[in-house]
N, C-alpha and C. Protein backbone atom coordinates (compact mmCIF):
# COMPACT_ATOMS: atom_id res chain seq x y z
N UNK A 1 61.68 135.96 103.58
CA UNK A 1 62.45 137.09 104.12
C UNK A 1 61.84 137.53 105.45
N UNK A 2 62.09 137.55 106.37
CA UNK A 2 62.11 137.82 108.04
C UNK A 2 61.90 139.66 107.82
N UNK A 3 61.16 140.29 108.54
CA UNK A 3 60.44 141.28 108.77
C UNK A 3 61.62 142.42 108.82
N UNK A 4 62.57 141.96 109.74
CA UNK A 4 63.63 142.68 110.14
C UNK A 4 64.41 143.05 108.82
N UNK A 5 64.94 142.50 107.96
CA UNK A 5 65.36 142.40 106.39
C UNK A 5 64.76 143.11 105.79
N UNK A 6 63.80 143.84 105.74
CA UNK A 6 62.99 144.65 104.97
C UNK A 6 63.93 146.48 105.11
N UNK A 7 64.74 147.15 104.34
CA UNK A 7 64.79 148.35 104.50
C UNK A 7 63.78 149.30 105.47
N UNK A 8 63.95 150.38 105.42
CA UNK A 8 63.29 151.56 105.95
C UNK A 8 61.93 152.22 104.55
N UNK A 9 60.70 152.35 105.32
CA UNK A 9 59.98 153.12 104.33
C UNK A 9 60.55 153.69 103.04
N UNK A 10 60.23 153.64 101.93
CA UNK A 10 60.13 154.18 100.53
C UNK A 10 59.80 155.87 100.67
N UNK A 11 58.95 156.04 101.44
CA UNK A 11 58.37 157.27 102.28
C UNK A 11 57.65 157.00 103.35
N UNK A 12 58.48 157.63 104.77
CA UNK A 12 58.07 157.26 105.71
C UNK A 12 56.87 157.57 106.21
N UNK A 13 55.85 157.30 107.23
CA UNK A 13 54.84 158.06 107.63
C UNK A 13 55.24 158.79 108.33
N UNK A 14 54.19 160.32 108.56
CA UNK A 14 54.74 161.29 109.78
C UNK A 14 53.59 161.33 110.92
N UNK A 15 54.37 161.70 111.57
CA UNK A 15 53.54 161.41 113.01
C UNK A 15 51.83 162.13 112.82
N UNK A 16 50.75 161.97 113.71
CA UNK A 16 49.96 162.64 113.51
C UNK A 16 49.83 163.68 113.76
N UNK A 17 50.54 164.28 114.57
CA UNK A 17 50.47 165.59 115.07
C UNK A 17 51.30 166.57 114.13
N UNK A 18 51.99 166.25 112.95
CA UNK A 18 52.84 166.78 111.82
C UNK A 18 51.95 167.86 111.45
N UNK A 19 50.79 167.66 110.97
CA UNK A 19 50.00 169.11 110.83
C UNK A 19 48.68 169.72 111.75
N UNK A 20 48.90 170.33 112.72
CA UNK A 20 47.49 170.89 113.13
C UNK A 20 46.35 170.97 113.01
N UNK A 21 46.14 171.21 111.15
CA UNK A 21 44.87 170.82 110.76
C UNK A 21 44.41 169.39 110.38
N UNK A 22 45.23 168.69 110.78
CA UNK A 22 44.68 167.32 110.38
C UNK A 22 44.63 166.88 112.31
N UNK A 23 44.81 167.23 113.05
CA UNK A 23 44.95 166.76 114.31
C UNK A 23 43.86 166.17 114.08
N UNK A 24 42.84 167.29 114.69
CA UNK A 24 41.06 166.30 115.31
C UNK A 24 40.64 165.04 113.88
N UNK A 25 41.38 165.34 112.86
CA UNK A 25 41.03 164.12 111.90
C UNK A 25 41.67 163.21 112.27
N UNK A 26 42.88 162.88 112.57
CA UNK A 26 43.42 161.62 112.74
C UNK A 26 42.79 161.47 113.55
N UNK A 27 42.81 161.83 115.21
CA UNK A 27 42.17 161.83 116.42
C UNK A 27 41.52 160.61 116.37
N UNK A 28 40.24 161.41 115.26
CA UNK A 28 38.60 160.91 114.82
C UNK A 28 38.98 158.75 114.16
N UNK A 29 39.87 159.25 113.20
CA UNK A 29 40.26 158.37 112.48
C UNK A 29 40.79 156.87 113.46
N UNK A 30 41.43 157.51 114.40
CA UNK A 30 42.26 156.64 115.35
C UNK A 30 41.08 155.80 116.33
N UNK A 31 40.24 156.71 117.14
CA UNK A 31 39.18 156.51 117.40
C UNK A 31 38.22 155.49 116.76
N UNK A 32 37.97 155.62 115.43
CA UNK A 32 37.15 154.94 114.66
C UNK A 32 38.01 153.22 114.35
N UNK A 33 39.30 153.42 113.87
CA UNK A 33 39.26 152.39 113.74
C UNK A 33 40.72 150.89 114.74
N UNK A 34 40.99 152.63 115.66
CA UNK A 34 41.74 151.48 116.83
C UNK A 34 43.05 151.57 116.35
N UNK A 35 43.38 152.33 115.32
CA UNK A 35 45.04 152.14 114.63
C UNK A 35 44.87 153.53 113.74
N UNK A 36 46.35 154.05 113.25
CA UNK A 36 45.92 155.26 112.42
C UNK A 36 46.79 154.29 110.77
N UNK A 37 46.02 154.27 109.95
CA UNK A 37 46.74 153.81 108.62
C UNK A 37 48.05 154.63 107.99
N UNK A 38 49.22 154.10 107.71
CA UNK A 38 50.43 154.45 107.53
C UNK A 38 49.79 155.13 106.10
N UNK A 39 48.98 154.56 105.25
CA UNK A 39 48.76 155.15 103.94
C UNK A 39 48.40 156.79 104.16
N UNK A 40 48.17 156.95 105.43
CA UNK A 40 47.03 158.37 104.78
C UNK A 40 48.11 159.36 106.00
N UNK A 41 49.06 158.58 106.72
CA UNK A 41 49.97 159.16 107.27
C UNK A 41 51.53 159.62 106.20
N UNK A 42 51.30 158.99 105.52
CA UNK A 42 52.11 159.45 104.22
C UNK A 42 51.63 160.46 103.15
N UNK A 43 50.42 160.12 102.95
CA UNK A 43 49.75 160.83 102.58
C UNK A 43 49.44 162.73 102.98
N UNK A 44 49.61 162.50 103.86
CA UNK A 44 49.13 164.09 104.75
C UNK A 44 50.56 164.95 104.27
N UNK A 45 51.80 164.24 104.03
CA UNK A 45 52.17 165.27 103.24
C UNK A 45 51.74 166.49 102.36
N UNK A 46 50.74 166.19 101.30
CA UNK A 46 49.36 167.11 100.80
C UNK A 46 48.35 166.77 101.51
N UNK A 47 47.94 167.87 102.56
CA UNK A 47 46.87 168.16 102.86
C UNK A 47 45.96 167.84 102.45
N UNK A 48 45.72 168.52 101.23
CA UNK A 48 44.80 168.68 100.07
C UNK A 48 44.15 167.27 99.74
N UNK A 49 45.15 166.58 99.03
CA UNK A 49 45.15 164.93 98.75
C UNK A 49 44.06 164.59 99.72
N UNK A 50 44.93 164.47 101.22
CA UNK A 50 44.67 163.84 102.03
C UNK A 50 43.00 163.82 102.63
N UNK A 51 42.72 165.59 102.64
CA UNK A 51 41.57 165.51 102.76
C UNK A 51 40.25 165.38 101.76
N UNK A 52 40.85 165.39 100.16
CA UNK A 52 40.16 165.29 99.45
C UNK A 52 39.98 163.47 99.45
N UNK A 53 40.93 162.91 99.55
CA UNK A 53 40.48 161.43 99.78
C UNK A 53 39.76 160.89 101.09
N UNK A 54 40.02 161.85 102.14
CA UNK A 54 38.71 161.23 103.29
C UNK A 54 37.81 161.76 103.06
N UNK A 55 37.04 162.81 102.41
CA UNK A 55 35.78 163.02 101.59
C UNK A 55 35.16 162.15 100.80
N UNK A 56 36.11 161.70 100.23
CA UNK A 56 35.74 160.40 98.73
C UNK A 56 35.29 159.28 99.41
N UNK A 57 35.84 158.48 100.26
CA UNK A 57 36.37 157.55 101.14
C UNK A 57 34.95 157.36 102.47
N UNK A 58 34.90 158.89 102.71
CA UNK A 58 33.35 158.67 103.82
C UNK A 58 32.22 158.36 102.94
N UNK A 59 32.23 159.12 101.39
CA UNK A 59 30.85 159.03 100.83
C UNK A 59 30.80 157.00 100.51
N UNK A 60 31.97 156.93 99.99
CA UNK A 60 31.79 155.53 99.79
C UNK A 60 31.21 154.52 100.91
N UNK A 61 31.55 154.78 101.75
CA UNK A 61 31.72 153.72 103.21
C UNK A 61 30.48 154.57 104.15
N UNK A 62 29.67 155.03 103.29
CA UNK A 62 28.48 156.18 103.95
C UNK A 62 27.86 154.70 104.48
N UNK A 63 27.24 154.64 106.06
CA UNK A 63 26.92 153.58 106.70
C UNK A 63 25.19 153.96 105.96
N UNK A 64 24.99 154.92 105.51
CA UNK A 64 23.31 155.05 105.24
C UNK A 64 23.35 154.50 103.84
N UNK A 65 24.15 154.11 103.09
CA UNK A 65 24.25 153.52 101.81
C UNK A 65 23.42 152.52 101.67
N UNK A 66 22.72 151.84 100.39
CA UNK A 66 21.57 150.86 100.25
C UNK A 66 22.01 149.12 100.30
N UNK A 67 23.60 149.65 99.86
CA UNK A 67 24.23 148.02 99.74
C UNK A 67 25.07 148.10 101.09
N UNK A 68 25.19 146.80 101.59
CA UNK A 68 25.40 146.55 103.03
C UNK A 68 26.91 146.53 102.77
N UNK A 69 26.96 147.50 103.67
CA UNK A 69 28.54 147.79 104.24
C UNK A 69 29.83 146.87 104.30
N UNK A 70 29.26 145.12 105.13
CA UNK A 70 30.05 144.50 105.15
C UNK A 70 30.45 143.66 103.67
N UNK A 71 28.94 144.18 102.74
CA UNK A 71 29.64 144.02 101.09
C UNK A 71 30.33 144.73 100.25
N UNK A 72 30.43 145.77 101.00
CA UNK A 72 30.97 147.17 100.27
C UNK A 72 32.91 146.55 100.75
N UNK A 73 32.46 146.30 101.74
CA UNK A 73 33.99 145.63 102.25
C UNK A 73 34.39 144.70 101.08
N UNK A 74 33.87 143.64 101.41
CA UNK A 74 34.30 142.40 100.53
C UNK A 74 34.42 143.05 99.23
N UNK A 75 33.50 143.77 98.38
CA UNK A 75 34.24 143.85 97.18
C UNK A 75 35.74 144.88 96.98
N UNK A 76 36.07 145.69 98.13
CA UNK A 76 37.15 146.13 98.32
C UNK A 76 38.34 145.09 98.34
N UNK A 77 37.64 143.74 98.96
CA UNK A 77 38.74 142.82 99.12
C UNK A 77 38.95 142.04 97.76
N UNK A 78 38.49 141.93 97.56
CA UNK A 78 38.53 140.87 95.70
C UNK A 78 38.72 141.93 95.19
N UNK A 79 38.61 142.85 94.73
CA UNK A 79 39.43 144.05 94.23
C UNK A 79 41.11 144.65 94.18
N UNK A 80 41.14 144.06 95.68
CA UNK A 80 42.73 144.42 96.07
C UNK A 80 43.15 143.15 95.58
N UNK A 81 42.68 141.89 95.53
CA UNK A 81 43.26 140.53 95.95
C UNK A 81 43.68 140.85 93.81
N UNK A 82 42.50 141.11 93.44
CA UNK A 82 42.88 141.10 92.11
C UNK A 82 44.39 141.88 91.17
N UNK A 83 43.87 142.97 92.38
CA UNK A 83 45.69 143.49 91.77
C UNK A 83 46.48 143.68 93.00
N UNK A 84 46.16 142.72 93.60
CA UNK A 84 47.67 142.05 94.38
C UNK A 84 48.45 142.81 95.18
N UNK A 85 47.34 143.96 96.05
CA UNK A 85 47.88 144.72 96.98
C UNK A 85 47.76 143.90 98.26
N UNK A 86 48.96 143.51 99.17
CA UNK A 86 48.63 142.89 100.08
C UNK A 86 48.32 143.93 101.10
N UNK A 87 48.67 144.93 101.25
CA UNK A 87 48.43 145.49 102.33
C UNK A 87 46.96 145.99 102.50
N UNK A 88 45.75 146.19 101.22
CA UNK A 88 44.53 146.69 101.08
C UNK A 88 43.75 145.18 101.53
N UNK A 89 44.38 143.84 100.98
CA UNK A 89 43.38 143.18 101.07
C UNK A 89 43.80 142.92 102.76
N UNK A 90 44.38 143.03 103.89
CA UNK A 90 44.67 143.03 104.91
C UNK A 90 43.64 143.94 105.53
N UNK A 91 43.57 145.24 105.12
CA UNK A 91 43.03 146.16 105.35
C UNK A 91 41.18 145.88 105.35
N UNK A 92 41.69 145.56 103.87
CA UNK A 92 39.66 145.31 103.81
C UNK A 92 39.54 143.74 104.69
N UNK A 93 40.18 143.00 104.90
CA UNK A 93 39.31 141.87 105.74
C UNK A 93 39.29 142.34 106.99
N UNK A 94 39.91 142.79 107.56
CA UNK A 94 39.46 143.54 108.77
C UNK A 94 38.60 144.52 108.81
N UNK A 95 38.12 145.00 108.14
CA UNK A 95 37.37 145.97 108.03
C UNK A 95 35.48 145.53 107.66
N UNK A 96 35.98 144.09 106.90
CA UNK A 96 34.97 143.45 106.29
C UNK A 96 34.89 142.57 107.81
N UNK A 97 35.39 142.23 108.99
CA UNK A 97 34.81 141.51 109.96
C UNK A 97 34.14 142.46 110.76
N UNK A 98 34.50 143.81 110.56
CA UNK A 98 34.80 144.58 111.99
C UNK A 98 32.60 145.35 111.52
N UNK A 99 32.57 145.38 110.00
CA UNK A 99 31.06 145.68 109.60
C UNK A 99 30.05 144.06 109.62
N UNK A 100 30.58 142.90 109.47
CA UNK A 100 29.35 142.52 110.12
C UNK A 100 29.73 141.06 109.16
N UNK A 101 30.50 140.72 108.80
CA UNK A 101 31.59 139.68 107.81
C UNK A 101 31.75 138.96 109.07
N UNK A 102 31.21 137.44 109.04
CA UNK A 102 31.99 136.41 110.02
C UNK A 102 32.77 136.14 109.50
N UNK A 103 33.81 135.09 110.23
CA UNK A 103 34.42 134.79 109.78
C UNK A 103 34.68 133.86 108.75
N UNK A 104 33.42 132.56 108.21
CA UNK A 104 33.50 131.81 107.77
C UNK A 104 32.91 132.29 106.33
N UNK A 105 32.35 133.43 105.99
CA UNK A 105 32.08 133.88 104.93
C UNK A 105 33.13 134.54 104.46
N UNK A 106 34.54 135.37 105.07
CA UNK A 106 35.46 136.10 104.71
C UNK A 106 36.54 134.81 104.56
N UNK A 107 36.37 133.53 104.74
CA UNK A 107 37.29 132.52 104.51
C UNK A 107 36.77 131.66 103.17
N UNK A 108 35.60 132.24 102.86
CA UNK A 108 35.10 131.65 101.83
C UNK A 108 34.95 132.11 100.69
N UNK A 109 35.39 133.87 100.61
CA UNK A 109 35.28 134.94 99.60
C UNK A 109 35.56 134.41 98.31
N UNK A 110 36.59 133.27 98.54
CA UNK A 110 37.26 133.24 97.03
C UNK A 110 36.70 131.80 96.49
N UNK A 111 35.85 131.69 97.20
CA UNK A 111 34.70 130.77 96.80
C UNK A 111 33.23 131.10 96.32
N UNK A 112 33.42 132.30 96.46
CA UNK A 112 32.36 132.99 96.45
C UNK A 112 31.03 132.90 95.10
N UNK A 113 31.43 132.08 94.40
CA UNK A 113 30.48 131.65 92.98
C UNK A 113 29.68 130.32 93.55
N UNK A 114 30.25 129.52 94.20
CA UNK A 114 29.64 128.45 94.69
C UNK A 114 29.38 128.12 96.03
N UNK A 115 29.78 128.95 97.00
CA UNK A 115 29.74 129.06 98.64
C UNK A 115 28.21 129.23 98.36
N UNK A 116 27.12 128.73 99.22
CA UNK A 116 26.16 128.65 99.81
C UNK A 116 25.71 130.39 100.74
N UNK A 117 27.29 130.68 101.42
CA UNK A 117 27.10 131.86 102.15
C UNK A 117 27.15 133.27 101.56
N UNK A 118 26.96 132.77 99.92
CA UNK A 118 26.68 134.32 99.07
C UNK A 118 25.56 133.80 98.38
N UNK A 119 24.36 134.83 98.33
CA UNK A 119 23.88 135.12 97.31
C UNK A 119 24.14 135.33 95.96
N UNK A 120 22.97 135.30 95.18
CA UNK A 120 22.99 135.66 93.36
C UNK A 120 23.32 136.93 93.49
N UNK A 121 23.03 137.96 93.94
CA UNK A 121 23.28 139.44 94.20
C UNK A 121 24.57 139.53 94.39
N UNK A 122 24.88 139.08 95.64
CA UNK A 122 26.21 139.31 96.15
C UNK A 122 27.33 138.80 94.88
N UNK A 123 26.72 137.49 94.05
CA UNK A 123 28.36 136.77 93.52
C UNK A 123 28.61 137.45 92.22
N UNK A 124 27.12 138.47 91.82
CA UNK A 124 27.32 139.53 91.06
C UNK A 124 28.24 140.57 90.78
N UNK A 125 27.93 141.35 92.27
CA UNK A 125 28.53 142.21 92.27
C UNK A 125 30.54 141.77 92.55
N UNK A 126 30.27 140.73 93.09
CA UNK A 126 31.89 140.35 93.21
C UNK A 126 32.72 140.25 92.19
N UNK A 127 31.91 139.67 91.21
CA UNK A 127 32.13 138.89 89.84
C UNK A 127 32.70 140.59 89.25
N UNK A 128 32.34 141.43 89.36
CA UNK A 128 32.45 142.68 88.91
C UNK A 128 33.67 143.19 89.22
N UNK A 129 33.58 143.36 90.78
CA UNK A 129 34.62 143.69 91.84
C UNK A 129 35.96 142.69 91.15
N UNK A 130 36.07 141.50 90.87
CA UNK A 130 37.29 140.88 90.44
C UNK A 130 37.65 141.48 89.03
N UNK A 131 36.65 140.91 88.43
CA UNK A 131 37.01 141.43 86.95
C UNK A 131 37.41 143.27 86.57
N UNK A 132 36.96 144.29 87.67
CA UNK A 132 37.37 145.15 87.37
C UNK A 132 39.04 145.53 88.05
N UNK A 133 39.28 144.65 89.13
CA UNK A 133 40.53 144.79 89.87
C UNK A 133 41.75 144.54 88.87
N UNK A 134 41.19 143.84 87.56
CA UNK A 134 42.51 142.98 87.13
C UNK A 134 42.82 144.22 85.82
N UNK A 135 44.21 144.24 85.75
CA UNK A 135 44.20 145.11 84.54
C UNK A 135 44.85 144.64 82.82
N UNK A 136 44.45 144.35 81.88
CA UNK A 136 43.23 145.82 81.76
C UNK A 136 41.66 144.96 82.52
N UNK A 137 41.06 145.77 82.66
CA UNK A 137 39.69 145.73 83.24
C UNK A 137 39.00 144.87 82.15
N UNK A 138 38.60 143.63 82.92
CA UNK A 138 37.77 142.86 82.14
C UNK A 138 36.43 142.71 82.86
N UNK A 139 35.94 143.41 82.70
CA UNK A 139 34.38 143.54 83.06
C UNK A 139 33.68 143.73 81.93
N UNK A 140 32.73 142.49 81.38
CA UNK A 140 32.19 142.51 80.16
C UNK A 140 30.72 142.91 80.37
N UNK A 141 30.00 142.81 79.32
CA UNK A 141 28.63 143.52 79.51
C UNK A 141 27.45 142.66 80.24
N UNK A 142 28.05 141.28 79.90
CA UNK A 142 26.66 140.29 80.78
C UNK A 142 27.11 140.49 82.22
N UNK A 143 28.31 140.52 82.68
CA UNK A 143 28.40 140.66 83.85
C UNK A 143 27.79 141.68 84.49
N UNK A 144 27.58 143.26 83.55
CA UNK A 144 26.79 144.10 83.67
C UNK A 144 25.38 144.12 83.75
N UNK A 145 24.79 143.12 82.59
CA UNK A 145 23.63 142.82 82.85
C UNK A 145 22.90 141.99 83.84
N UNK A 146 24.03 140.62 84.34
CA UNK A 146 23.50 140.29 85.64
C UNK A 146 23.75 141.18 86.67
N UNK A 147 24.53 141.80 86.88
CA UNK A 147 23.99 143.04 88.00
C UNK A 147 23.01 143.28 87.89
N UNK A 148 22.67 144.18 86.68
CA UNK A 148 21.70 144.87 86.65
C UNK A 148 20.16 144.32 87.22
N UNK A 149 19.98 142.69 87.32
CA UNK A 149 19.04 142.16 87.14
C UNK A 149 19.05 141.78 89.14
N UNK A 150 19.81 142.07 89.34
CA UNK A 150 19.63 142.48 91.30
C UNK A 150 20.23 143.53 91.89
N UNK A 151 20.35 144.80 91.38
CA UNK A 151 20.57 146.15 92.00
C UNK A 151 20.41 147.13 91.55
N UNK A 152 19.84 148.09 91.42
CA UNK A 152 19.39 149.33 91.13
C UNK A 152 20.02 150.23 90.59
N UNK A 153 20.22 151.43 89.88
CA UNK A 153 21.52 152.19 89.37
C UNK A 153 22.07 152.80 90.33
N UNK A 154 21.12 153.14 91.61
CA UNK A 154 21.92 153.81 92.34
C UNK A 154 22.63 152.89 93.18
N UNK A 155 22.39 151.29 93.55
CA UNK A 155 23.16 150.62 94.13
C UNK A 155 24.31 150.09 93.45
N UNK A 156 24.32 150.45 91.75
CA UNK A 156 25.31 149.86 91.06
C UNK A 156 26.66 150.71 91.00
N UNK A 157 25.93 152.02 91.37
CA UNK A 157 26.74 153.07 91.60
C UNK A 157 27.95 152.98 92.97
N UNK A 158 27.16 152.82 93.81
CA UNK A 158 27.92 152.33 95.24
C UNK A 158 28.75 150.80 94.88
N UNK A 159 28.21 150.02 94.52
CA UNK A 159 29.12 148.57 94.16
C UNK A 159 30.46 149.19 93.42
N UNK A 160 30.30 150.00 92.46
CA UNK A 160 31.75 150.37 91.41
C UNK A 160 32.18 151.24 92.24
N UNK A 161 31.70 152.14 92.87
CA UNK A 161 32.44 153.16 93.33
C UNK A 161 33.56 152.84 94.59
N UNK A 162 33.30 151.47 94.87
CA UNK A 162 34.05 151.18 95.91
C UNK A 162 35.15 150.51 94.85
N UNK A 163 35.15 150.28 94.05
CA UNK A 163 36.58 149.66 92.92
C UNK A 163 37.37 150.67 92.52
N UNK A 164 36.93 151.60 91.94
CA UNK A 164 38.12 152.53 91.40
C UNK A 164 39.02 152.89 92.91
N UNK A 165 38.31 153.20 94.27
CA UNK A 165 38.98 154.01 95.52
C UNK A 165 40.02 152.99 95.80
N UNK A 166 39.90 151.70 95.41
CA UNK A 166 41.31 150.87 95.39
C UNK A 166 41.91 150.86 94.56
N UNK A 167 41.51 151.32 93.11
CA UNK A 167 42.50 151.48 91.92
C UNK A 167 43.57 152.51 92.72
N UNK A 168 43.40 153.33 93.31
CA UNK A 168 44.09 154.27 93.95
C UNK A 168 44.55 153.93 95.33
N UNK A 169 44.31 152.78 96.05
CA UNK A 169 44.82 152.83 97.31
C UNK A 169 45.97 151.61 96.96
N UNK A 170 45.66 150.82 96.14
CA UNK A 170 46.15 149.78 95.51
C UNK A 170 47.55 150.43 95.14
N UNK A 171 47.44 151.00 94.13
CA UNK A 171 48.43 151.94 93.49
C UNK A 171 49.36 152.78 94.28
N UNK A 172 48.86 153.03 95.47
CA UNK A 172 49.64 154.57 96.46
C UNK A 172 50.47 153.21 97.13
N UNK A 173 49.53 152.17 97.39
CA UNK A 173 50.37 151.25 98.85
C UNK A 173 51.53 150.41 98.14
N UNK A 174 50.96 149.93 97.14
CA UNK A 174 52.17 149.17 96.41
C UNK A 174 53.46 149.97 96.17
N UNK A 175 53.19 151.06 95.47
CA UNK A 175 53.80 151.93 95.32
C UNK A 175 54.85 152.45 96.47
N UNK A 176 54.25 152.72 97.24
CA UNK A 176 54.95 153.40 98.42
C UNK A 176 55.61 151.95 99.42
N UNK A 177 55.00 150.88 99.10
CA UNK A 177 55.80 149.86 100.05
C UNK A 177 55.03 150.41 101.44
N UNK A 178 53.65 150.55 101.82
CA UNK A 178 53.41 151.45 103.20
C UNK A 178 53.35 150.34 103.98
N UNK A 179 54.27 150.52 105.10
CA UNK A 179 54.47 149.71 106.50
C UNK A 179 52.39 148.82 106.75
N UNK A 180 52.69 147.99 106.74
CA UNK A 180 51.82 147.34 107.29
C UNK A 180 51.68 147.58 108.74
N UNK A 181 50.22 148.29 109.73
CA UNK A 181 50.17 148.17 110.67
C UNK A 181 49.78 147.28 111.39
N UNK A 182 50.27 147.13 112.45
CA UNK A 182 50.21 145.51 113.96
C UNK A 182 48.64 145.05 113.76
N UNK A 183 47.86 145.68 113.68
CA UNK A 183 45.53 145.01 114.22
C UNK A 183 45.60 144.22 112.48
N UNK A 184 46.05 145.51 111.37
CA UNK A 184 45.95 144.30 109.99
C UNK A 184 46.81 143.63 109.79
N UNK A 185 48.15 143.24 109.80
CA UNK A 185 49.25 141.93 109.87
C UNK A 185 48.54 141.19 110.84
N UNK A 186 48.36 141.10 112.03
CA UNK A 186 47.24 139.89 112.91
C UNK A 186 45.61 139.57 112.33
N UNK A 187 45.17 140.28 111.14
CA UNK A 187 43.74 139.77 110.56
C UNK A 187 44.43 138.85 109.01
N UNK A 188 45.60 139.46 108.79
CA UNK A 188 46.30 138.89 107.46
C UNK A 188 46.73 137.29 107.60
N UNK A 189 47.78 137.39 108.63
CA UNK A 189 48.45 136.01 109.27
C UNK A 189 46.95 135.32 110.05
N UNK A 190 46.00 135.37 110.25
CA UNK A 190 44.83 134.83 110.74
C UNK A 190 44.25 134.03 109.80
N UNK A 191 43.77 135.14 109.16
CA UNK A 191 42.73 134.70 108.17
C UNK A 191 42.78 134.93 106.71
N UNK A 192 43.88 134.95 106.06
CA UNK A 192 44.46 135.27 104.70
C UNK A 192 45.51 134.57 104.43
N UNK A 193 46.15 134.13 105.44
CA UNK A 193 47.57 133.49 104.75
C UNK A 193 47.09 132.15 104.25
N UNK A 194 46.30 131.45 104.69
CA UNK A 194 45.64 130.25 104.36
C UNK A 194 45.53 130.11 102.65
N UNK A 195 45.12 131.81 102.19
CA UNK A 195 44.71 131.77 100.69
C UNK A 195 45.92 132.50 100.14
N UNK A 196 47.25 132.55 100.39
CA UNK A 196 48.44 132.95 99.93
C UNK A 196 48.75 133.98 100.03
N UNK A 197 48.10 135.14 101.10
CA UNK A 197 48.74 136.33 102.12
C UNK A 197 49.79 136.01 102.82
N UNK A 198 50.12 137.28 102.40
CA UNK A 198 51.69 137.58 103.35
C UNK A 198 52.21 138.78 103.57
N UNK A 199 52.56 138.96 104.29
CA UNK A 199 52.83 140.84 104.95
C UNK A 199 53.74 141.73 103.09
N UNK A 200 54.58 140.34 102.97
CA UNK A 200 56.07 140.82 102.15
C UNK A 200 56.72 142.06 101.86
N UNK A 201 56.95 143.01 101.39
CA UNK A 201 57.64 143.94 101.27
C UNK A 201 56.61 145.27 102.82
N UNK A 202 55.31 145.07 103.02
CA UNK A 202 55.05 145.95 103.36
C UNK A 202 55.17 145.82 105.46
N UNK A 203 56.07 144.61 105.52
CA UNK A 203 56.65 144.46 106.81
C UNK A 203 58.15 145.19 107.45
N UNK A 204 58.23 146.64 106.62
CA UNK A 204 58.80 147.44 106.41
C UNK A 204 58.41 147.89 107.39
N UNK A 205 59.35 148.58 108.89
CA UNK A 205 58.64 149.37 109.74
C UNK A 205 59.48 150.81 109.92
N UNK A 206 58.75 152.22 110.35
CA UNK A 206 59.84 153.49 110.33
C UNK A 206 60.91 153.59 111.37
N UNK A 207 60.83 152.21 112.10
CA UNK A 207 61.35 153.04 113.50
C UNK A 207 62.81 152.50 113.24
């Protein structure tokens, strides 16, 4: 199905300037990452929501965190890939190049048990990150215990805590059908379609 074929938003995004008090946040947001996300532009309908999820959302992605950022990415991405949000796992591989993810390790993610370019640590915590994406949640206890046996409680804490914030972004984007924006459809069609990405329903645009 051709891009154009896609209806109008499910719920459209509103511009940024729709509420005053979110101005200097998007601003910030736009700034930071070069595009403003249609999810949290739909979102700002509740305020509230909106800013209670960029609270949640900074602590997770806190750059002073103990587990490295560009892994905090990747397990966002095998997370989404697991429940089959295309527009999150778009989201997180760009996000996972843009913290410090080459490219030949983010082409290898789903290799990631036998790739050379992950660690025992790392194929841990992934192993987690998949098995908790899928529903119902099959994350069994050895998988728990090999964590446990390369990360700390408080790093095990940061590894999960980045899974549930896609149980919920997963859920809002699918849900809502949110327009895929132009910087993630060009990291998707790059470097994802190879492993069976595709924009599909969320090549929906408002205009």
């Amino acid at each position: 199905m051709r891009r154009n074929e896609f209806p109008e938003p499910r719920l459209a995004p509103l511009l940024p300037d729709h509420d005053p008090e979110l101005a200097e946040y998007f601003a910030n947001l736009a700034k930071r990452n070069g595009y403003l996300p249609n999810s949290q532009l739909t979102m700002q309908r509740r305020p509230k929501l909106l800013k209670a999820y960029a609270q949640l959302s900074a602590a997770i992605w806190d750059p002073e965190g103990s587990v490295d950022l560009g892994l905090r990415r990747l397990i966002g991405h095998v997370a989404s890939r697991a429940a089959g949000c295309q527009y999150c796992m778009a989201h997180t591989a760009g996000h996972a190049l843009h913290s410090g993810i080459d490219d030949a390790k983010l082409a290898a993610v789903w290799e990631y048990r036998t790739s050379p370019l992950f660690t025992v640590a790392e194929r841990a915590a992934l192993d987690v990150a998949l098995a908790a994406g899928q529903m119902p949640n099959d994350v069994t206890d050895e998988m728990f215990t090999e964590l446990r046996k390369h990360w700390n409680e408080s790093e095990i804490v940061e590894i999960v805590a980045v899974i549930p914030l896609f149980g919920f972004l997963n859920r809002w984007n699918d849900t809502m059908a949110t327009p895929l924006e132009a910087d993630p459809v060009e990291v998707g069609e790059k470097h994802l379609a190879g492993m069976g990405w595709s924009v599909g329903k969320h090549a929906r645009t408002s205009s």
